[in-house]
C-alpha atoms as a PDB file:
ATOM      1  CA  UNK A   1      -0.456 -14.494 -15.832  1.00  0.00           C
ATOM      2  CA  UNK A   2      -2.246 -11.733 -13.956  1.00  0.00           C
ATOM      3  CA  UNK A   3       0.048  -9.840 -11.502  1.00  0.00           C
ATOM      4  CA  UNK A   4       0.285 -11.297  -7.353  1.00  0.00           C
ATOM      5  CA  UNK A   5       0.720  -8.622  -4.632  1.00  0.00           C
ATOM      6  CA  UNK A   6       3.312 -10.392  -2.635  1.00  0.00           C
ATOM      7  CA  UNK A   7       4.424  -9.042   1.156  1.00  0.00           C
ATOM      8  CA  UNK A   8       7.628  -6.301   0.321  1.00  0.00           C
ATOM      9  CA  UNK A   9       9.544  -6.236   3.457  1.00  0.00           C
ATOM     10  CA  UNK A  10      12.245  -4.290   2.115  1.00  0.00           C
ATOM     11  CA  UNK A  11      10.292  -1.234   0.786  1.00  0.00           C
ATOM     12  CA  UNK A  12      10.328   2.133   3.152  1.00  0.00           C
ATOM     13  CA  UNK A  13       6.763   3.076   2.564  1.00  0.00           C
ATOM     14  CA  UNK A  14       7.492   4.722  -0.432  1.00  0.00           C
ATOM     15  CA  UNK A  15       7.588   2.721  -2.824  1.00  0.00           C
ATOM     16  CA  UNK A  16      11.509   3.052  -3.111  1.00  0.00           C
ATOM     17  CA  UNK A  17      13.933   0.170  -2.309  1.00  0.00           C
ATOM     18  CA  UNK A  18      17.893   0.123  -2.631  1.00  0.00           C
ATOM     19  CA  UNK A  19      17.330  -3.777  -2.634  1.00  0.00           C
ATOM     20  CA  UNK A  20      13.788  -4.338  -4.506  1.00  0.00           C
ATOM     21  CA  UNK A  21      12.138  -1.859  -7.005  1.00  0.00           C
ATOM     22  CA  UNK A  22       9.127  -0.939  -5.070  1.00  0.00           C
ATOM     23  CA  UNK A  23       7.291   1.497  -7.894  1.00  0.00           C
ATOM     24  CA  UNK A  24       4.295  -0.645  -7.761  1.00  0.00           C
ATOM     25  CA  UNK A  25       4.453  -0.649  -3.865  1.00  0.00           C
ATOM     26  CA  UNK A  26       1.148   0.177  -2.070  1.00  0.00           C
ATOM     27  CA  UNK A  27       2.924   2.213   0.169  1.00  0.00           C
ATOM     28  CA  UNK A  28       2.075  -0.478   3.201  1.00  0.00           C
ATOM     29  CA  UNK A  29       4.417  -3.329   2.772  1.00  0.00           C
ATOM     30  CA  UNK A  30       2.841  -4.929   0.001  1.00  0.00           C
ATOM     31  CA  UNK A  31       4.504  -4.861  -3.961  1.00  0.00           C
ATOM     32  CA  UNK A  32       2.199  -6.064  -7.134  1.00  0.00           C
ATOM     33  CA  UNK A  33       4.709  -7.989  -9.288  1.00  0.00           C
ATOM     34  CA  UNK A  34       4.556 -10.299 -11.647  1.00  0.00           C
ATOM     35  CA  UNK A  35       5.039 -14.275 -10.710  1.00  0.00           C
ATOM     36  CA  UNK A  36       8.002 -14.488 -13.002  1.00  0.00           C
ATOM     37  CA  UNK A  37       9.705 -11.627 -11.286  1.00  0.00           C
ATOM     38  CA  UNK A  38       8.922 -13.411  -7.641  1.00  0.00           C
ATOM     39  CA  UNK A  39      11.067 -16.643  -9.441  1.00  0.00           C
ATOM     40  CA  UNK A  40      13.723 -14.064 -10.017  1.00  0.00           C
ATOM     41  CA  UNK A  41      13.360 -12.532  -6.799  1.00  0.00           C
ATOM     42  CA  UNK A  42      13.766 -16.352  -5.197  1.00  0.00           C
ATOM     43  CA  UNK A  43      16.470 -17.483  -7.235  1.00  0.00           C
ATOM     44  CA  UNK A  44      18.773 -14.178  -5.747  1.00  0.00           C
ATOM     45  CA  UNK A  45      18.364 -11.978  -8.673  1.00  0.00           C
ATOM     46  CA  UNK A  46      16.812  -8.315  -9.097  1.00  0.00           C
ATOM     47  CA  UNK A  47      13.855  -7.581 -11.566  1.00  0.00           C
ATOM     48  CA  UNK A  48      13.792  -4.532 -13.037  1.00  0.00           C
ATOM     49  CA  UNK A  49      10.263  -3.041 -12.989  1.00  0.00           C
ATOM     50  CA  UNK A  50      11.386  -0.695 -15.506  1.00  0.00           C
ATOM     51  CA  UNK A  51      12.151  -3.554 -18.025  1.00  0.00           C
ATOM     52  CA  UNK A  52       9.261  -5.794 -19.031  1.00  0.00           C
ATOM     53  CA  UNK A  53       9.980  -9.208 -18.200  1.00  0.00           C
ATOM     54  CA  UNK A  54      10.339 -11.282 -21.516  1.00  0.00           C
ATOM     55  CA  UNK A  55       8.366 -14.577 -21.276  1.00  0.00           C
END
C-alpha cells in the first residue's frame, strides 16, 4: 500500500511530536504515514516511524 498523508493535529510545525512521530511531517499539519500505522494510531497505540511496520 502506497503511503496516505493524513491531517497531524498534534505536530508543532516541526515535524516533532511528544504524542505522534511527526519525521515525515510537512511542516503544515499534515503527516505521510502508512495506512497500517493510521489502524494503530486508531486503535490507541503509537507507531514508531523509526521501526518499519511488519505486514
Amino acid at each position: 500500500m502506497s503511503p496516505i498523508t493524513m491531517p497531524c493535529p498534534q505536530c508543532n510545525g516541526a515535524g516533532a511530536s511528544a504524542d505522534l512521530d511527526c519525521k515525515d511531517c510537512d511542516g503544515v499539519g499534515f503527516l505521510n504515514i502508512k495506512p497500517e500505522a493510521v489502524r494503530m494510531v486508531t486503535q490507541g497505540r503509537t507507531p514508531s516511524a523509526a521501526k518499519p511496520a511488519k505486514i
